[in-house]
C-alpha atoms as a PDB file:
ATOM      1  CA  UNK A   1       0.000   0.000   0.000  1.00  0.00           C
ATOM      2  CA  UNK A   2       1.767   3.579  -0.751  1.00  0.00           C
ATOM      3  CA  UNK A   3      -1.485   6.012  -0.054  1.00  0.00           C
ATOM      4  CA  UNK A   4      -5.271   6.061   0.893  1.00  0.00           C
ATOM      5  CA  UNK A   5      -7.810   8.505  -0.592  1.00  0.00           C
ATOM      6  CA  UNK A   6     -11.765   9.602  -0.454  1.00  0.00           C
ATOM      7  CA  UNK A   7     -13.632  10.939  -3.040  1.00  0.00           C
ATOM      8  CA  UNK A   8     -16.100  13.866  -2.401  1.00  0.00           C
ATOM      9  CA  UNK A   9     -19.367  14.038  -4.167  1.00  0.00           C
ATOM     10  CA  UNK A  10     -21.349  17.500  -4.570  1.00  0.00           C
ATOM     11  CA  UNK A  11     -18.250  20.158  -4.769  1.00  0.00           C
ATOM     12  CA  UNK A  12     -16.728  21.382  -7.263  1.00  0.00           C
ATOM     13  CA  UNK A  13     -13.140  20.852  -7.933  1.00  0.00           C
ATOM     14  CA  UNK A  14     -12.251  24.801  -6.603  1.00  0.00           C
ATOM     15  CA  UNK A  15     -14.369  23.844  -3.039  1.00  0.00           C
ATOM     16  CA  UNK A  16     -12.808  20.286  -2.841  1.00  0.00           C
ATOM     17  CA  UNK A  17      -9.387  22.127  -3.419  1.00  0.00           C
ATOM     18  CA  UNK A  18     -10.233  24.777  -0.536  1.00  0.00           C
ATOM     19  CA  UNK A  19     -11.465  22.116   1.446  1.00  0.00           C
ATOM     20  CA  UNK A  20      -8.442  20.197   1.947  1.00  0.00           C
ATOM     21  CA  UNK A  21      -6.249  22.727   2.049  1.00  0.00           C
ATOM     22  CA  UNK A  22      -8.399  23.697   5.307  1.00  0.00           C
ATOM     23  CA  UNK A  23      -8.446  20.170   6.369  1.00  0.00           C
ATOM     24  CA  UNK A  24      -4.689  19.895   5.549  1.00  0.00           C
ATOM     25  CA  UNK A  25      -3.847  23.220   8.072  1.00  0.00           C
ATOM     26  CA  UNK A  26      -6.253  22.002  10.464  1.00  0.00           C
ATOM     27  CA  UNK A  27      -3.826  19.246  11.226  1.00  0.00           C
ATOM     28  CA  UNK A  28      -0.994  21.132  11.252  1.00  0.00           C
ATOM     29  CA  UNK A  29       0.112  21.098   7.454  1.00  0.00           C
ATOM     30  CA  UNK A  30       0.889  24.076   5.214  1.00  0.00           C
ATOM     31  CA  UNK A  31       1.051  23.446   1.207  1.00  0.00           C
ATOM     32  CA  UNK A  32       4.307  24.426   0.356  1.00  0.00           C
ATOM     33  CA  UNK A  33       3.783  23.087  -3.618  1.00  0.00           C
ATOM     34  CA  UNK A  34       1.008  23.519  -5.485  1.00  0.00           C
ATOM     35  CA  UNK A  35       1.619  21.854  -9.287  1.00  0.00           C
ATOM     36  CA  UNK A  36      -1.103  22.293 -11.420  1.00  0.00           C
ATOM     37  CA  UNK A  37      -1.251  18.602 -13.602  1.00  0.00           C
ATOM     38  CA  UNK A  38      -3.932  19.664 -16.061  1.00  0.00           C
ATOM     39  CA  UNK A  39      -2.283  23.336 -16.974  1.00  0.00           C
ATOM     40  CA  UNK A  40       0.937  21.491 -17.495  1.00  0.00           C
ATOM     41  CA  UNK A  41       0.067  19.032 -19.554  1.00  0.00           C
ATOM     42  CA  UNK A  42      -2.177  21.779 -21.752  1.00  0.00           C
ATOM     43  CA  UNK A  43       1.008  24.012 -21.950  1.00  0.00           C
ATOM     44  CA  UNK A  44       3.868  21.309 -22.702  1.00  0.00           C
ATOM     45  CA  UNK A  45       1.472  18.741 -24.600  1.00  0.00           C
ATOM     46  CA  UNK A  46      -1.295  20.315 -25.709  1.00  0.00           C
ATOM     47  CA  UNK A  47      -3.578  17.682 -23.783  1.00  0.00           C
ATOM     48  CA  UNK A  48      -6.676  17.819 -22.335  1.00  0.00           C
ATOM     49  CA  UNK A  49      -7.457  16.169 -18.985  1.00  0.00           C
ATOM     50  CA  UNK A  50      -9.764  17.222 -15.707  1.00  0.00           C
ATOM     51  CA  UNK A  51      -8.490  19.176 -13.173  1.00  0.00           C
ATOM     52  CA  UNK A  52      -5.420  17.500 -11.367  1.00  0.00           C
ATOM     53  CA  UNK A  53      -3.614  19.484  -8.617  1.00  0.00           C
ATOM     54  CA  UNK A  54      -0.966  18.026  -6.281  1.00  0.00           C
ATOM     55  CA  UNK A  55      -0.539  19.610  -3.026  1.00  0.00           C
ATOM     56  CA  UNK A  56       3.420  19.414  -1.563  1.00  0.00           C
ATOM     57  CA  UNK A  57       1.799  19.281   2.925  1.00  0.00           C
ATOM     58  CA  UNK A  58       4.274  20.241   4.746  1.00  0.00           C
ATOM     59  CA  UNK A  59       4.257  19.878   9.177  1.00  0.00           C
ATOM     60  CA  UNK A  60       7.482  21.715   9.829  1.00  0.00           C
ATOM     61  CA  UNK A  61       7.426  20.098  13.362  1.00  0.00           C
ATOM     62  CA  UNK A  62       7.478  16.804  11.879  1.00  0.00           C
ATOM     63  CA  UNK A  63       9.603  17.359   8.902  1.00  0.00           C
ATOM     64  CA  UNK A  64      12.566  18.819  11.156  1.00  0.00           C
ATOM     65  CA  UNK A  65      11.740  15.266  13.063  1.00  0.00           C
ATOM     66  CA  UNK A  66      12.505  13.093  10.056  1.00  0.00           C
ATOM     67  CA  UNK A  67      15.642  15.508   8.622  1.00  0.00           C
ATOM     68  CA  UNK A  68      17.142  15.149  12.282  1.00  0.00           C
ATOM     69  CA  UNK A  69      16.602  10.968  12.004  1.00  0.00           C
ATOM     70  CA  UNK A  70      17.762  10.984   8.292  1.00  0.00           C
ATOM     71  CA  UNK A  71      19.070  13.942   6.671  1.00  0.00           C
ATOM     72  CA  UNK A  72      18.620  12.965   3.274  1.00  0.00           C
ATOM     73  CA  UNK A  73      15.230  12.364   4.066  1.00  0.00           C
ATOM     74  CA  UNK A  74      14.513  15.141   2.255  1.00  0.00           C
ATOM     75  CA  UNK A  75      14.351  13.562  -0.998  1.00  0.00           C
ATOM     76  CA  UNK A  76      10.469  12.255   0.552  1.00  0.00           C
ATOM     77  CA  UNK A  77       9.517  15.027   1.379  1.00  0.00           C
ATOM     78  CA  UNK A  78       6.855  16.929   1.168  1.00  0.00           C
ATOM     79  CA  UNK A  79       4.050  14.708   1.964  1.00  0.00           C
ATOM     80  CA  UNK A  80       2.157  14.785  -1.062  1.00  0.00           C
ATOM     81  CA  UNK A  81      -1.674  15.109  -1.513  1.00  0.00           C
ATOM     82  CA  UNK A  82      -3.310  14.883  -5.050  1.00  0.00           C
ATOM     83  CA  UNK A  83      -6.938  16.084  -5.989  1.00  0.00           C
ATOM     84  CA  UNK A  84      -8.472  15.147  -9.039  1.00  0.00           C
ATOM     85  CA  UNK A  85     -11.533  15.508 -10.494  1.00  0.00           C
ATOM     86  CA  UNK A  86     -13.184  12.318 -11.572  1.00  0.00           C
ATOM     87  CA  UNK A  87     -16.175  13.915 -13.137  1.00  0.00           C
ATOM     88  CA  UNK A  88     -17.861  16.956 -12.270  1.00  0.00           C
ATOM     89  CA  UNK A  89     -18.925  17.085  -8.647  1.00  0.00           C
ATOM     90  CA  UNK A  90     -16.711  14.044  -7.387  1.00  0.00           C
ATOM     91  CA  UNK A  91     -13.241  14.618  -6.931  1.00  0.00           C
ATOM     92  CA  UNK A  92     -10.775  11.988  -5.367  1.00  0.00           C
ATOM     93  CA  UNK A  93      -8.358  13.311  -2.613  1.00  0.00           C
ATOM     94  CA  UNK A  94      -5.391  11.275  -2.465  1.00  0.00           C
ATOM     95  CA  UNK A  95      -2.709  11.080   0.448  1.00  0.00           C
ATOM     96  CA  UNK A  96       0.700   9.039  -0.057  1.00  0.00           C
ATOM     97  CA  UNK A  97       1.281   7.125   3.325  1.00  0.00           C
ATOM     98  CA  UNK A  98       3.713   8.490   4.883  1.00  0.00           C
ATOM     99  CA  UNK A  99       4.898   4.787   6.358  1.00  0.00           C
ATOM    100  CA  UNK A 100       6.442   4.309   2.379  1.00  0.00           C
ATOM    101  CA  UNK A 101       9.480   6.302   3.469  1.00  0.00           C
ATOM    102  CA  UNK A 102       9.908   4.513   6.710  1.00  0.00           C
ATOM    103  CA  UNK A 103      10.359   1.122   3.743  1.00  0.00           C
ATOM    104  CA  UNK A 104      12.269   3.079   2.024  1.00  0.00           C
ATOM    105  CA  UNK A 105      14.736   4.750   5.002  1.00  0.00           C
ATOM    106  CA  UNK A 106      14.707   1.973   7.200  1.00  0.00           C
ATOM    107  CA  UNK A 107      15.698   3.897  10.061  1.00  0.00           C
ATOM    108  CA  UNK A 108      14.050   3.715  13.938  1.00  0.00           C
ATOM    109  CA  UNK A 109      13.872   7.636  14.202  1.00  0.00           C
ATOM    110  CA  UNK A 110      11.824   7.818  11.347  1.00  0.00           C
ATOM    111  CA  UNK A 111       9.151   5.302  12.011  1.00  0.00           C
ATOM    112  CA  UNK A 112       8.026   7.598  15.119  1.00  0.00           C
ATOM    113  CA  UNK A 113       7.394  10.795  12.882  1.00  0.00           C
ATOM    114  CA  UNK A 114       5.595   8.584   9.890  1.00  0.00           C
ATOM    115  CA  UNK A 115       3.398   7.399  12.342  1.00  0.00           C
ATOM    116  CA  UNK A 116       2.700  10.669  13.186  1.00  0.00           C
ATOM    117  CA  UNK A 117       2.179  12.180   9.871  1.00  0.00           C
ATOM    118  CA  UNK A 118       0.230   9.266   8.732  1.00  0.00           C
ATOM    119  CA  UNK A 119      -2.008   9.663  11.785  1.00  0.00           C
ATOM    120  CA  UNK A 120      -2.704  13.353  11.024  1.00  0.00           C
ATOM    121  CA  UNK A 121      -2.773  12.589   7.171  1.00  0.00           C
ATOM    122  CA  UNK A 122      -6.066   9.937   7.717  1.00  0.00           C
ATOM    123  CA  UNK A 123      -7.378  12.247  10.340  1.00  0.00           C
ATOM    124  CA  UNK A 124      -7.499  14.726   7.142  1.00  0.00           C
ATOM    125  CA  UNK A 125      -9.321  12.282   4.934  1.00  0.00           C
ATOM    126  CA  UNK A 126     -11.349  11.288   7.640  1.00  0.00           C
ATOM    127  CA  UNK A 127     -12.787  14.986   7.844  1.00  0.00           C
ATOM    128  CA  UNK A 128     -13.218  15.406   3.707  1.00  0.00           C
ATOM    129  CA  UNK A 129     -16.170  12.977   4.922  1.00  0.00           C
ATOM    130  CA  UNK A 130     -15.904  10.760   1.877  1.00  0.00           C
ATOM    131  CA  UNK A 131     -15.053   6.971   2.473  1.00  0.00           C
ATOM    132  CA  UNK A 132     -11.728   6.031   2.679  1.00  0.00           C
ATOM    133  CA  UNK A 133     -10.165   3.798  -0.011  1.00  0.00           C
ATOM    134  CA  UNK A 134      -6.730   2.024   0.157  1.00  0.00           C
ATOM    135  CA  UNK A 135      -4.625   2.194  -2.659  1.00  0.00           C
ATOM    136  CA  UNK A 136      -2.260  -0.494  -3.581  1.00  0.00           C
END
C-alpha cells in the first residue's frame, strides 16, 4: 500500500481544493507546492485532462523530526496530496502514506514521525467525509 484517498461528491473541484487545504492546516500542514497537472500538460502537450492538482503538505514540526533521524530524508519530502476531479462534482483526494518512506529509510527515528504524519494525514481524509479507499 503507498497512499489512501476519499472521493467527495457534490463540490466542485475549486471547493474540494479549498477544502483540503483547510483540512490539511487544520492538522498542522501548510502546502508548500502547489503543481497544477492539467495546466501542465495543456502548456507542454497540448492535452486535455480534468483538473489535477498536487498539493506538496508540509508539518514543519514533523519534517525537522525526520531531517534530524535521516538527513537525506529530504528527498520524501513533502508529503504529497493529489486532488483530481473524476467527473464533475466528485473529486478523489489522495494522500501518499507516509509509512512508504519509513520502507524506504529503514531507520528507527523515522518510524516515530511517519506514524505521526500518517495519523494526522487519515485524520485529514477522515474529515473530507468521503469513504476512505486504500490504494495499492
Amino acid at each position: 500500500m503507498y497512499g489512501f484517498t476519499t472521493t467527495l461528491t457534490g463540490l466542485s473541484f475549486d471547493d474540494a481544493l479549498a477544502t483540503t487545504k483547510a483540512a490539511l492546516q487544520a492538522e498542522g500542514f501548510g502546502v508548500l507546492s502547489d503543481i497544477d497537472i492539467q495546466r501542465a500538460m495543456k502548456d507542454k502537450l497540448g492535452a486535455d485532462m480534468p483538473p489535477y492538482r498536487i498539493l506538496g503538505a508540509c508539518n514543519p514540526p514533523l519534517a525537522h523530526q525526520a531531517l534530524q533521524a535521516e538527513p537525506d530524508i529530504g528527498l520524501l519530502l513533502p508529503c504529497n496530496v493529489i486532488v483530481r476531479e473524476v467527473s464533475p462534482g466528485r473529486v478523489v483526494v489522495g494522500f501518499l502514506d507516509p509509512q512508504t518512506m519509513v520502507g524506504l529509510v529503514g531507520k528507527p527515528g523515522v518510524k516515530s514521525v511517519a506514524d505521526e504524519a500518517e495519523a494526522r494525514l487519515r485524520r485529514v481524509c477522515t474529515a473530507l467525509g468521503g469513504a476512505v479507499t486504500l490504494s495499492v
